[in-house]
PDB file of N, CA and C in Angstrom:
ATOM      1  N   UNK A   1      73.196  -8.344 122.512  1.00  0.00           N
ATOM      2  CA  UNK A   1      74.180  -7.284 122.600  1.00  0.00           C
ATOM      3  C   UNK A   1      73.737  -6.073 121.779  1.00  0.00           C
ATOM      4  N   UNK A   2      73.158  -6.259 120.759  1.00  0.00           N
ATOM      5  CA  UNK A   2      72.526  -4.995 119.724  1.00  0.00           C
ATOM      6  C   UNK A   2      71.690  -4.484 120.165  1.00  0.00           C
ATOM      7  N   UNK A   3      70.812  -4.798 121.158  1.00  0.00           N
ATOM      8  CA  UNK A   3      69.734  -4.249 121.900  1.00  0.00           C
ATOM      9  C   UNK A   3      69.896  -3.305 122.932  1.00  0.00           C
ATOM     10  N   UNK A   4      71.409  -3.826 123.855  1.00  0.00           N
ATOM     11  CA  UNK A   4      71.615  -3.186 124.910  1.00  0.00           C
ATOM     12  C   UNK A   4      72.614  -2.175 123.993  1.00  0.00           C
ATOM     13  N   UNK A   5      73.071  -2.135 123.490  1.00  0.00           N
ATOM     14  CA  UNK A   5      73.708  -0.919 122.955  1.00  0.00           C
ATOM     15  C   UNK A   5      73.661   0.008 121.858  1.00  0.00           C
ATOM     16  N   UNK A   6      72.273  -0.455 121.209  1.00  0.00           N
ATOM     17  CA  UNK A   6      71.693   0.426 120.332  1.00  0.00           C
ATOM     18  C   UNK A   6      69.746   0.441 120.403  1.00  0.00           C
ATOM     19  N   UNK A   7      69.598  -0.192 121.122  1.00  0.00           N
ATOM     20  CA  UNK A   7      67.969   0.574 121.792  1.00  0.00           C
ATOM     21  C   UNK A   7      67.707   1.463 122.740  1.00  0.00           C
ATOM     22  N   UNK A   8      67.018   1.994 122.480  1.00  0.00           N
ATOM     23  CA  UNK A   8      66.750   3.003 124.223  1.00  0.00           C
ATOM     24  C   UNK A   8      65.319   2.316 124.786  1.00  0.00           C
ATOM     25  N   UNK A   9      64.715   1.574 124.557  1.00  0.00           N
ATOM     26  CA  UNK A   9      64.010   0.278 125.198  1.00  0.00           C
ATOM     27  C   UNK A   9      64.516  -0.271 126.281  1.00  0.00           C
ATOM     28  N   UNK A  10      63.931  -0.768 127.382  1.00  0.00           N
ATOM     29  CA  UNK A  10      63.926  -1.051 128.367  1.00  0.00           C
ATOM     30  C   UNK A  10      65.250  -0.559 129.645  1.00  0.00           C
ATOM     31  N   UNK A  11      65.571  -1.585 130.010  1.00  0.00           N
ATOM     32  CA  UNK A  11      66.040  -1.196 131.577  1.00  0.00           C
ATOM     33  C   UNK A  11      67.816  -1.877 131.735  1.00  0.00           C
ATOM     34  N   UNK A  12      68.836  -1.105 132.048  1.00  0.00           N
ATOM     35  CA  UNK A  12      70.136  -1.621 133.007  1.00  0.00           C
ATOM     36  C   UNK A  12      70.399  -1.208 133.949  1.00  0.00           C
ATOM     37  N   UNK A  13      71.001  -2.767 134.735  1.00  0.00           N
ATOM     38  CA  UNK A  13      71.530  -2.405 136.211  1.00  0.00           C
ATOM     39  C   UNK A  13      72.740  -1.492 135.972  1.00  0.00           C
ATOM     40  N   UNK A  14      73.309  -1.207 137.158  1.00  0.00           N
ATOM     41  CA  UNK A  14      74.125  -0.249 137.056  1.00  0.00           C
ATOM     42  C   UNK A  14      75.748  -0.614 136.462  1.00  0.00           C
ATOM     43  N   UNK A  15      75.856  -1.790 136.928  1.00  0.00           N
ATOM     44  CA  UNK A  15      77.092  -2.388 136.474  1.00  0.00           C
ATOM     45  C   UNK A  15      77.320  -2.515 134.740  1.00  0.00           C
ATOM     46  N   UNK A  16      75.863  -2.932 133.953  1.00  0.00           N
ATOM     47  CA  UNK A  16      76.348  -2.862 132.823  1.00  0.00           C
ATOM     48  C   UNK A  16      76.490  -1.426 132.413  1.00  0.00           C
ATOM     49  N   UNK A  17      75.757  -0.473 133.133  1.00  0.00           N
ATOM     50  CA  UNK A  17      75.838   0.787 132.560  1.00  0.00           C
ATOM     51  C   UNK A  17      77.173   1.752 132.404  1.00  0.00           C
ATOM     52  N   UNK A  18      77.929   1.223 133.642  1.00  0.00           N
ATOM     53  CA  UNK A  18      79.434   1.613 133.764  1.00  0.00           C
ATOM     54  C   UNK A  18      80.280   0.463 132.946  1.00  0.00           C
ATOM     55  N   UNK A  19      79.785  -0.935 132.863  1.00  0.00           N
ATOM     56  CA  UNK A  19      80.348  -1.440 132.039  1.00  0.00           C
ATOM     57  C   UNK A  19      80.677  -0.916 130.477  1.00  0.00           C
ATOM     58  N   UNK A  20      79.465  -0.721 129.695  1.00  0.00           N
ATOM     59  CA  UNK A  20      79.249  -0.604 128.787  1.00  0.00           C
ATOM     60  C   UNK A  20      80.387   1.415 128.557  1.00  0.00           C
ATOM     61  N   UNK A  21      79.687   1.754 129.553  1.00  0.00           N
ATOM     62  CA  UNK A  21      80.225   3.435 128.920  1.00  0.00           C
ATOM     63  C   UNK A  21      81.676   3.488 129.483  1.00  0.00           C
ATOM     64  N   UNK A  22      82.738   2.613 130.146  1.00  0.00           N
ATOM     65  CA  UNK A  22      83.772   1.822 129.808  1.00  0.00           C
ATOM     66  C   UNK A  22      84.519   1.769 128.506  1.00  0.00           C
ATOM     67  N   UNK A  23      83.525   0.472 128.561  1.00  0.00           N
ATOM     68  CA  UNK A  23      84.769  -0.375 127.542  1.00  0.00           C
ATOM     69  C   UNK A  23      83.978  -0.197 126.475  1.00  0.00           C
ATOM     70  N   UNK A  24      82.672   0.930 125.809  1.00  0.00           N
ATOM     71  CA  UNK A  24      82.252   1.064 124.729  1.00  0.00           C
ATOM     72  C   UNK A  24      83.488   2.373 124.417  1.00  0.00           C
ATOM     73  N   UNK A  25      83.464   3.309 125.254  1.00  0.00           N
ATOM     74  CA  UNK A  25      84.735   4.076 125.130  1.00  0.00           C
ATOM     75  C   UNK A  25      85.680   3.572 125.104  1.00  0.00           C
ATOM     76  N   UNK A  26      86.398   2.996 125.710  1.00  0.00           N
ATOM     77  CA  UNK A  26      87.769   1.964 125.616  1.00  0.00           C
ATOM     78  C   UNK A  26      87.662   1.607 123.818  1.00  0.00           C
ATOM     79  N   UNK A  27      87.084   0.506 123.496  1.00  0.00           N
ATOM     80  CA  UNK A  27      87.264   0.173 122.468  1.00  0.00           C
ATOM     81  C   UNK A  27      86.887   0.895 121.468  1.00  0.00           C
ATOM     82  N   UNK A  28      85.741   1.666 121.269  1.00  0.00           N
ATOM     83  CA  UNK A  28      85.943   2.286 120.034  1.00  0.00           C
ATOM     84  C   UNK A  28      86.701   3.490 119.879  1.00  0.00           C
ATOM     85  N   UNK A  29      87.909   3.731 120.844  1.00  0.00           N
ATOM     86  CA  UNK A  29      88.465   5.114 120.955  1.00  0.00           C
ATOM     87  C   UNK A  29      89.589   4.431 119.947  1.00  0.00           C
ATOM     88  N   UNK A  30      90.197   3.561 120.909  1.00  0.00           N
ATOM     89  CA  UNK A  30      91.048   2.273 120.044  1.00  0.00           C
ATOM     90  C   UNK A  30      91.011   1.783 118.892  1.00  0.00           C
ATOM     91  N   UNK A  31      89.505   1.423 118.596  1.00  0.00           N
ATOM     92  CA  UNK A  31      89.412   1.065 117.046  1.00  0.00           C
ATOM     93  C   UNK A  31      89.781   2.421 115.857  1.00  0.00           C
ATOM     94  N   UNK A  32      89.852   3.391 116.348  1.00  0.00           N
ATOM     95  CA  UNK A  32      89.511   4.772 115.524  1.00  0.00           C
ATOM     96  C   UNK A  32      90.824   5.022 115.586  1.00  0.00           C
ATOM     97  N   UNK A  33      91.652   4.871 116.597  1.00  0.00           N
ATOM     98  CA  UNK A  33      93.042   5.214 117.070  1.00  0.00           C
ATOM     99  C   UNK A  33      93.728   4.135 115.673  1.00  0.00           C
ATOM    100  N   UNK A  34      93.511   3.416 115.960  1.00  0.00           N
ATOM    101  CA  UNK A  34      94.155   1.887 114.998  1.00  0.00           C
ATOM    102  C   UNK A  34      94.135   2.352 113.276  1.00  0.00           C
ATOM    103  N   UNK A  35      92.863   2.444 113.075  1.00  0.00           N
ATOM    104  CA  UNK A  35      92.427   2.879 111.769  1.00  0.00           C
ATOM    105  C   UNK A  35      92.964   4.206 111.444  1.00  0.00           C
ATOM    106  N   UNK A  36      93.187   5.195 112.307  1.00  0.00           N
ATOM    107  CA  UNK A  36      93.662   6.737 112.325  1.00  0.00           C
ATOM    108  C   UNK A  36      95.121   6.546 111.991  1.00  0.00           C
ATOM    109  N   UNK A  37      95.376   5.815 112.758  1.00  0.00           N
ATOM    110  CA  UNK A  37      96.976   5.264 112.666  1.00  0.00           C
ATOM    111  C   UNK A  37      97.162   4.806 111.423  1.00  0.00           C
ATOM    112  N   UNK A  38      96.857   3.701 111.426  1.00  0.00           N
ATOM    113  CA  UNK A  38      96.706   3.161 109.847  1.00  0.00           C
ATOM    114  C   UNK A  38      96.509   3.945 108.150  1.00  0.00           C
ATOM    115  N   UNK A  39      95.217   4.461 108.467  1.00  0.00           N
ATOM    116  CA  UNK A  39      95.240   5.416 107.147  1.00  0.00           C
ATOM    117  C   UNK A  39      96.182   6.478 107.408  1.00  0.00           C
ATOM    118  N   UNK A  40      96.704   7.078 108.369  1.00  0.00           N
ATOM    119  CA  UNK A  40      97.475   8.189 108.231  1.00  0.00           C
ATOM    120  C   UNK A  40      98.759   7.986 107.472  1.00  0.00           C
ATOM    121  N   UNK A  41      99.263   6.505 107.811  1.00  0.00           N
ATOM    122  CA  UNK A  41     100.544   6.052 107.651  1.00  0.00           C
ATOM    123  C   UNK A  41     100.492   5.914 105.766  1.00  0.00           C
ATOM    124  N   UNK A  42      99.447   5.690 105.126  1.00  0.00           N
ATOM    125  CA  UNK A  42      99.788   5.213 104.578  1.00  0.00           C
ATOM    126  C   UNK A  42      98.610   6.571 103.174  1.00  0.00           C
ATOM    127  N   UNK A  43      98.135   7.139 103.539  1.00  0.00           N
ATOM    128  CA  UNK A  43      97.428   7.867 102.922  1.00  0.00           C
ATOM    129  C   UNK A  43      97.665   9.585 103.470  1.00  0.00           C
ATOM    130  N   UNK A  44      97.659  10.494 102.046  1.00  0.00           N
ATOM    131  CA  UNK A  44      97.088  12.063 103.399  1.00  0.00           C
ATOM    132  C   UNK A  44      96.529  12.522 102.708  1.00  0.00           C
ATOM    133  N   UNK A  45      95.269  11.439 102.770  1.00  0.00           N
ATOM    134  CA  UNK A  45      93.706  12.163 102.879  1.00  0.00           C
ATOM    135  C   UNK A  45      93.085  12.615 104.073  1.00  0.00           C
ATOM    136  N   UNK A  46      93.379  13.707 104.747  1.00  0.00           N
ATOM    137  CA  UNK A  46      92.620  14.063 105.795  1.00  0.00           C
ATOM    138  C   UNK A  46      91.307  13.720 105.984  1.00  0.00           C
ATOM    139  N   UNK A  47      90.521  14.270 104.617  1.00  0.00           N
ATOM    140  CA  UNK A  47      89.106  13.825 104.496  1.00  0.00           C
ATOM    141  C   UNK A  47      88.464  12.585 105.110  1.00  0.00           C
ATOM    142  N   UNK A  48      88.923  11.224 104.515  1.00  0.00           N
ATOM    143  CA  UNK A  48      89.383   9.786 105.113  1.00  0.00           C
ATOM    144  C   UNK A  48      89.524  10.213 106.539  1.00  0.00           C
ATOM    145  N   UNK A  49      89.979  10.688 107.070  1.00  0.00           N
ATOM    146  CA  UNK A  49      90.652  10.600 108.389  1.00  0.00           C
ATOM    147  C   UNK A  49      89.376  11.419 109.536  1.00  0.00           C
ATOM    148  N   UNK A  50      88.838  12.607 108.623  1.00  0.00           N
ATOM    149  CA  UNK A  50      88.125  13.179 109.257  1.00  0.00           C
ATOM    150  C   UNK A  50      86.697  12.773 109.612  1.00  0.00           C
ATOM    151  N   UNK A  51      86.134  12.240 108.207  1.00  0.00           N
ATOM    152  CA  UNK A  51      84.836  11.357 108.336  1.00  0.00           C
ATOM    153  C   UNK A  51      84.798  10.119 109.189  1.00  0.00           C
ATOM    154  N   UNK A  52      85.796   9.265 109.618  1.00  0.00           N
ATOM    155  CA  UNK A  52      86.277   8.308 110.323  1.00  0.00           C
ATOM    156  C   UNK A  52      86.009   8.593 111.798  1.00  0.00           C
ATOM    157  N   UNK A  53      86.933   9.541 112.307  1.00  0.00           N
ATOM    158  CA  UNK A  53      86.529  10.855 113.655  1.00  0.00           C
ATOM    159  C   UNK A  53      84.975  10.584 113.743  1.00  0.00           C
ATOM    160  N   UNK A  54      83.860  11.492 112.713  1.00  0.00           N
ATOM    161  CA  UNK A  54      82.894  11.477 113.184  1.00  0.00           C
ATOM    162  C   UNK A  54      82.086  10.326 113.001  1.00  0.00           C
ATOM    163  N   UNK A  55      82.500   9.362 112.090  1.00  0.00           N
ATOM    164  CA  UNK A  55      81.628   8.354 112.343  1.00  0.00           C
ATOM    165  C   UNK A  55      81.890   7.741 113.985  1.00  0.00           C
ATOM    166  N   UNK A  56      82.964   7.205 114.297  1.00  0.00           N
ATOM    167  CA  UNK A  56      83.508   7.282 115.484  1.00  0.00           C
ATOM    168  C   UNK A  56      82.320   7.834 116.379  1.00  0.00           C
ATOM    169  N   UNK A  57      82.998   8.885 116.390  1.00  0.00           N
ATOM    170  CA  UNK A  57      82.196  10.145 117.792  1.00  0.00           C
ATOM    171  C   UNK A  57      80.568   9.558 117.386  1.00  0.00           C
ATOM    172  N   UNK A  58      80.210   9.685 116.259  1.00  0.00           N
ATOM    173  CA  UNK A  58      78.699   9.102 116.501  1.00  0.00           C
ATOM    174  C   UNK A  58      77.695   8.020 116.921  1.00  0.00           C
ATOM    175  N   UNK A  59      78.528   7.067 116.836  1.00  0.00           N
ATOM    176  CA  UNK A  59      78.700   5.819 117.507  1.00  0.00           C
ATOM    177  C   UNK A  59      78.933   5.546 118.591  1.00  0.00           C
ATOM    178  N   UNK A  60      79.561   6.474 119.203  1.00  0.00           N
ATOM    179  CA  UNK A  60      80.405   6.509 120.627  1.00  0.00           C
ATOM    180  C   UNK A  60      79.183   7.208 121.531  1.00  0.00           C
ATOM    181  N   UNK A  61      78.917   8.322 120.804  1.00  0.00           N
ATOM    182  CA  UNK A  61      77.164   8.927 120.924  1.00  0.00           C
ATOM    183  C   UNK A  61      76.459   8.377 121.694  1.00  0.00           C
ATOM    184  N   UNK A  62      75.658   7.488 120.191  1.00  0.00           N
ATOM    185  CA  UNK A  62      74.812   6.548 120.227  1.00  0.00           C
ATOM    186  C   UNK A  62      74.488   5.488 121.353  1.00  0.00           C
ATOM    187  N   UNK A  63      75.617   4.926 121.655  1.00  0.00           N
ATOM    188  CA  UNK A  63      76.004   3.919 122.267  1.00  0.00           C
ATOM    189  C   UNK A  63      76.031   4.315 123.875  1.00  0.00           C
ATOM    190  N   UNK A  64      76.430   5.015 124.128  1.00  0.00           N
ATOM    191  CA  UNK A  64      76.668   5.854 125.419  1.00  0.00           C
ATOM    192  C   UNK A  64      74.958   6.443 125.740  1.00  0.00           C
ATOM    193  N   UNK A  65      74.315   7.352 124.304  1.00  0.00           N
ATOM    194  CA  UNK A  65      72.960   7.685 124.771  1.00  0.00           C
ATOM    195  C   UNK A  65      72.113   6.515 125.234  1.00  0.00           C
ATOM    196  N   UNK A  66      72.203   5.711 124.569  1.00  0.00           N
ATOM    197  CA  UNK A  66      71.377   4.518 124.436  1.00  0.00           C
ATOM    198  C   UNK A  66      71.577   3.761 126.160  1.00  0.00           C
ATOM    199  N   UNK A  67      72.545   3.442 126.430  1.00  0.00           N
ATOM    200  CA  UNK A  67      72.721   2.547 127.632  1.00  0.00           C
ATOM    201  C   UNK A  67      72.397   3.875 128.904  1.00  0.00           C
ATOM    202  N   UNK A  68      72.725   5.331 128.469  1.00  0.00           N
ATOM    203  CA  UNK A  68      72.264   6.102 129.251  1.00  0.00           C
ATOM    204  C   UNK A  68      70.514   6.253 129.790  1.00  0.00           C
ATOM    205  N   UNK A  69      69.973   6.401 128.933  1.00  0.00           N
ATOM    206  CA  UNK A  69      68.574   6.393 128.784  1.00  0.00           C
ATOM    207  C   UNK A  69      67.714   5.097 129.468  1.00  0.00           C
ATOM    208  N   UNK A  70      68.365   4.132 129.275  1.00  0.00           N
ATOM    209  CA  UNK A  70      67.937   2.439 129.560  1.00  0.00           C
ATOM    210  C   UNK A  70      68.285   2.517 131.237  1.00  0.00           C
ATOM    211  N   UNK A  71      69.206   3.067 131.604  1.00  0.00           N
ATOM    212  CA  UNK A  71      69.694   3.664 133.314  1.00  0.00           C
ATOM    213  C   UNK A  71      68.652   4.103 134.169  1.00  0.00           C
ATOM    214  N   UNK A  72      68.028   5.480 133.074  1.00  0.00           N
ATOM    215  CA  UNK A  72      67.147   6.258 133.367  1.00  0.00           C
ATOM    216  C   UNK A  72      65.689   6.045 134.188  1.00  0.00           C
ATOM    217  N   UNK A  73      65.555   5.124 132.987  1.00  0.00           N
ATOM    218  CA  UNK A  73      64.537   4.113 132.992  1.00  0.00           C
ATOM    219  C   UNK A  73      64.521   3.213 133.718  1.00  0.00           C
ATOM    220  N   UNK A  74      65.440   2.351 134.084  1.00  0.00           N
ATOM    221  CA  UNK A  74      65.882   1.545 135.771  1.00  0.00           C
ATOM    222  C   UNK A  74      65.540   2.667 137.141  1.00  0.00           C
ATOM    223  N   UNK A  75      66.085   3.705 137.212  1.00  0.00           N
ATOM    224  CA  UNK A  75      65.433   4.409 138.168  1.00  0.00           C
ATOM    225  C   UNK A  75      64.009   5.095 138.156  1.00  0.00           C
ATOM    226  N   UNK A  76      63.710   4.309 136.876  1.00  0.00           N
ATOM    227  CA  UNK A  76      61.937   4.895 136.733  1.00  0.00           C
ATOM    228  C   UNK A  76      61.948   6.492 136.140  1.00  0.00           C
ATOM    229  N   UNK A  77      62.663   6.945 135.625  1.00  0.00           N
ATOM    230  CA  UNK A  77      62.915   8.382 135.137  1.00  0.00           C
ATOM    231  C   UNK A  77      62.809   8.207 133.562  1.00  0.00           C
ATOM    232  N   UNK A  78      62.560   9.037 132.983  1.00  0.00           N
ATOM    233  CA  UNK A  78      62.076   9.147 131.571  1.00  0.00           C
ATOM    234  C   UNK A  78      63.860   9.523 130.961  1.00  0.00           C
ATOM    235  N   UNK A  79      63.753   9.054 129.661  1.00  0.00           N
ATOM    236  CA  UNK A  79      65.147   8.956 129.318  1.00  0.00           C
ATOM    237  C   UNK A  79      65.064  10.971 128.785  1.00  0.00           C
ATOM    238  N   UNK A  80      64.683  11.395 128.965  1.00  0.00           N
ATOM    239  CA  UNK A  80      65.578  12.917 129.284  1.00  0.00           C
ATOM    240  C   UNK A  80      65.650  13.407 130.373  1.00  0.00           C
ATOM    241  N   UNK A  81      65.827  12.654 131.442  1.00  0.00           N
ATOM    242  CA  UNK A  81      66.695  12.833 132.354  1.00  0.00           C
ATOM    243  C   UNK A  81      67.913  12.991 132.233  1.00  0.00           C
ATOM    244  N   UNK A  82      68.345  12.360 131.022  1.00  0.00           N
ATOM    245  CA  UNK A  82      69.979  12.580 130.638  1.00  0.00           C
ATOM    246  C   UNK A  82      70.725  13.978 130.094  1.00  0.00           C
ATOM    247  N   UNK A  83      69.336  14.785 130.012  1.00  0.00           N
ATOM    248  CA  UNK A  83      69.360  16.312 129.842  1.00  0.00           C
ATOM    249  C   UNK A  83      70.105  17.035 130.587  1.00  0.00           C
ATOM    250  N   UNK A  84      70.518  16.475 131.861  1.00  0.00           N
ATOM    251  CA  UNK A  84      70.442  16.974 132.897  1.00  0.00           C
ATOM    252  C   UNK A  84      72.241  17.088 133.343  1.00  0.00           C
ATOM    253  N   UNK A  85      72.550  16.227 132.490  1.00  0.00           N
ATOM    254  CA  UNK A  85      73.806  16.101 132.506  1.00  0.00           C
ATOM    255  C   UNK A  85      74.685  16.933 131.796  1.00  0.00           C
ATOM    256  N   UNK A  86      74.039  17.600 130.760  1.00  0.00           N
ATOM    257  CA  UNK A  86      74.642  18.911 130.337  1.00  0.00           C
ATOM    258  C   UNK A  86      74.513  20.458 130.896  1.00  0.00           C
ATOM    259  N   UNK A  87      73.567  20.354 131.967  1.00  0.00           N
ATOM    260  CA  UNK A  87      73.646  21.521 132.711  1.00  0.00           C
ATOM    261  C   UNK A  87      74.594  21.610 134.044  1.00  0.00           C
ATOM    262  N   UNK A  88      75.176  22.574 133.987  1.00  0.00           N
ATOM    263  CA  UNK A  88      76.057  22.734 135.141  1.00  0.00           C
ATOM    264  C   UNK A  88      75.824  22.743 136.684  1.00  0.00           C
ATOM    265  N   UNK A  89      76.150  21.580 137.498  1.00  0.00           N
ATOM    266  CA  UNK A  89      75.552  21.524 139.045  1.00  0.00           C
ATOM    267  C   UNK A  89      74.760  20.674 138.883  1.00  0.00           C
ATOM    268  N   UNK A  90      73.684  20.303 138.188  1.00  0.00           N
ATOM    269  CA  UNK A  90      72.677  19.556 138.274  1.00  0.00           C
ATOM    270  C   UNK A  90      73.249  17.914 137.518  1.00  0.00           C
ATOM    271  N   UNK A  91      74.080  18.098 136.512  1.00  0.00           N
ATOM    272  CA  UNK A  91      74.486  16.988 136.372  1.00  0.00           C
ATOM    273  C   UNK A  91      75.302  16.274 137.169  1.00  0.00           C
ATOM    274  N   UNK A  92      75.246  16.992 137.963  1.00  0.00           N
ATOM    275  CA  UNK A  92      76.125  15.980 139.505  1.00  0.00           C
ATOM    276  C   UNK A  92      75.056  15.128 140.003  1.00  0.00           C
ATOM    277  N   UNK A  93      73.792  15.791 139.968  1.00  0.00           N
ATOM    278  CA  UNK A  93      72.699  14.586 140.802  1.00  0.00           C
ATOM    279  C   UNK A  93      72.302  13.663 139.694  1.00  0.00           C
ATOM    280  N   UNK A  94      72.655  14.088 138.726  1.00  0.00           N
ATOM    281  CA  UNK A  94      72.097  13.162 137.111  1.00  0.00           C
ATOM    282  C   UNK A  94      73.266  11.943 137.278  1.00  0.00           C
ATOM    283  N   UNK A  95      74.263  12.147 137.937  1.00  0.00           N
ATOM    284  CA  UNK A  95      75.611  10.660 137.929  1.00  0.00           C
ATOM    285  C   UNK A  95      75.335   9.969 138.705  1.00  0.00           C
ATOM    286  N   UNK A  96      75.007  11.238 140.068  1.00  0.00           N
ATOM    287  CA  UNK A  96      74.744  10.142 141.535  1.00  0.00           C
ATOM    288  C   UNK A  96      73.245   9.401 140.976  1.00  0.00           C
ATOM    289  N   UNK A  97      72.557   9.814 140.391  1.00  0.00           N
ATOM    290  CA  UNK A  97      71.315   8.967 140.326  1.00  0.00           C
ATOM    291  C   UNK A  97      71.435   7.824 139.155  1.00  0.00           C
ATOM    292  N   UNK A  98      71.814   8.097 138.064  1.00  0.00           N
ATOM    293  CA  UNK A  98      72.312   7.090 137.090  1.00  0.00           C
ATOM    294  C   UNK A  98      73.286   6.160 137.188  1.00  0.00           C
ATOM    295  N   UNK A  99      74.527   6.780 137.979  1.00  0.00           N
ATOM    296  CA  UNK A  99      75.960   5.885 137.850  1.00  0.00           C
ATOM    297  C   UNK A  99      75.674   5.159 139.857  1.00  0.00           C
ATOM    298  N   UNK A 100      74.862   5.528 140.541  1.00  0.00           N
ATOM    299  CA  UNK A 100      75.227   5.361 141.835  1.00  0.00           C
ATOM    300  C   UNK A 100      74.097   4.644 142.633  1.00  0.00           C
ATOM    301  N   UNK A 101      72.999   5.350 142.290  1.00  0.00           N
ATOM    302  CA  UNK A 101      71.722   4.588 143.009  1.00  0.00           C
ATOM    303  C   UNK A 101      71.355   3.606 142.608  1.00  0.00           C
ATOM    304  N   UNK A 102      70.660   2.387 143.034  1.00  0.00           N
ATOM    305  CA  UNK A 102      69.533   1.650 142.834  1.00  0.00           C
ATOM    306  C   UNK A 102      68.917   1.527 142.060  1.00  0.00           C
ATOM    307  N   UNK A 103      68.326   0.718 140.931  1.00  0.00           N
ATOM    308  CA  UNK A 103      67.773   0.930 140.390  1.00  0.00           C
ATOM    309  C   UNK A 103      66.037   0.728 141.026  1.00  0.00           C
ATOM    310  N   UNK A 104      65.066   0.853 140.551  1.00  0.00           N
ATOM    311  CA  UNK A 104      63.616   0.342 140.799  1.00  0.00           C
ATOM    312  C   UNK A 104      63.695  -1.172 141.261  1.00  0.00           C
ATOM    313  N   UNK A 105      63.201  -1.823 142.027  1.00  0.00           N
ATOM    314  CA  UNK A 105      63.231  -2.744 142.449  1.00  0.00           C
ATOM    315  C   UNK A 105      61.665  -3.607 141.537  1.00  0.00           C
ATOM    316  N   UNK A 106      62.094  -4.846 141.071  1.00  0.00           N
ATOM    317  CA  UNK A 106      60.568  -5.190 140.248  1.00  0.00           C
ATOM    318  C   UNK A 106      60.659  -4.165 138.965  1.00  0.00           C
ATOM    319  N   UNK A 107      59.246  -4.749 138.778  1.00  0.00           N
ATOM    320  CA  UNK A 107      58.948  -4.083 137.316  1.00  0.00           C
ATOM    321  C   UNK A 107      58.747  -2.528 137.511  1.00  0.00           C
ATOM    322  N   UNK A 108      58.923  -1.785 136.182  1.00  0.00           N
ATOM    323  CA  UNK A 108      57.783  -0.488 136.820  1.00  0.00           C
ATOM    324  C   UNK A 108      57.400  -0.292 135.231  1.00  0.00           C
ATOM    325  N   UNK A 109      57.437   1.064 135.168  1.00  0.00           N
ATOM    326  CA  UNK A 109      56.677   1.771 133.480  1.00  0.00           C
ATOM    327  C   UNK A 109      57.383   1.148 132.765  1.00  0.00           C
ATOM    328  N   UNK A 110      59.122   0.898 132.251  1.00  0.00           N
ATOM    329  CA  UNK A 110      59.892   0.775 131.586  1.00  0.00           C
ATOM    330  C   UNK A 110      60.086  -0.566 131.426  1.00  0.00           C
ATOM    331  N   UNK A 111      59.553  -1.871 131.985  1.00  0.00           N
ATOM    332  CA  UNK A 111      60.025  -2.906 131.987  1.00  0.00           C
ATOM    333  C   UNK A 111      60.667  -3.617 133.061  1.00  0.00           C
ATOM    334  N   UNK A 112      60.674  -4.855 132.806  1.00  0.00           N
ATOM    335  CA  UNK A 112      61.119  -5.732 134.342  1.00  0.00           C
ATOM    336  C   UNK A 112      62.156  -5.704 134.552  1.00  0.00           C
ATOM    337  N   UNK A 113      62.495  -5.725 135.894  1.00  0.00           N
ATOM    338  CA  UNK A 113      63.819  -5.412 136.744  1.00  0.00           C
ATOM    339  C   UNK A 113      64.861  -6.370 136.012  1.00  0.00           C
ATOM    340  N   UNK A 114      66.007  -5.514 135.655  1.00  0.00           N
ATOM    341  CA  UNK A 114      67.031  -6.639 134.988  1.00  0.00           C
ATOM    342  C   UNK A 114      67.855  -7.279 135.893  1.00  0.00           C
ATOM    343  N   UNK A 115      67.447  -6.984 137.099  1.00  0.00           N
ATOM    344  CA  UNK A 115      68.328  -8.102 137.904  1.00  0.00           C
ATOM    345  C   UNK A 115      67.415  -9.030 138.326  1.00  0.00           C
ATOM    346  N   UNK A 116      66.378  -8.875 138.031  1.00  0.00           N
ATOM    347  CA  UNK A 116      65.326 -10.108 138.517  1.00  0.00           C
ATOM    348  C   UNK A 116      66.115 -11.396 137.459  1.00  0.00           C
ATOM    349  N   UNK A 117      66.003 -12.697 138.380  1.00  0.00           N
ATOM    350  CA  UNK A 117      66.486 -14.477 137.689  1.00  0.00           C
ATOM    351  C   UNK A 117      65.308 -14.401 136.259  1.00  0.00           C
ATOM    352  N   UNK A 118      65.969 -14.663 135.327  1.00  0.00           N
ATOM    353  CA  UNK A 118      64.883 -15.027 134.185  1.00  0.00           C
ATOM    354  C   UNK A 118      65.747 -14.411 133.177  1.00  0.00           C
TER     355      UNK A 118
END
């Protein structure tokens, strides 16, 4: 689990990739929500509250770059392809190709097909 969500090494099918940028959002929006909740109630240290936010958001980052890049790399594309997703118009073909297509069938540059049995 530490690999697929904090390496940018090798390759995911598409399902964990929507899995993961899901319920990695789902839950750590929640965990931050909980804790936000929590220290607010009972502290007003903003500070506390604010460093929390970005540890959060950086993690949320991380986690999201990471399984992004590993996508990339399933369609045989170099992980800044994910560049592509911050430009306007073009990150429409950066979803359909990451969130929608196929990945490489077999091995290629990046490592063996993760839907291959093994």
């Amino acid at each position: 689990m530490q690999a697929l969500l904090f390496s940018f090494q090798g390759r995911v099918n598409r399902a964990k990739f929507w899995l993961v940028a899901i319920v990695a959002t789902v839950v750590v929006s929640i965990v931050i929500g909980i804790v936000f909740g929590g220290m607010a109630a009972g502290s007003n240290s903003s500070n506390a509250l604010g460093a929390m936010g970005v540890v959060g958001g950086i993690l949320l980052l991380w986690i999201n770059l990471a399984v992004a890049v590993k996508r990339c790399h399933d369609r045989n594309r170099s992980g800044w392809f994910v560049l592509l997703s911050l430009v306007p118009f073009l990150n429409i073909w950066y979803i359909v190709e990451v969130g929608f297509l196929k990945g490489t069938t077999g091995p290629n540059t990046y490592g063996p097909d993760p839907l291959a049995a093994g």
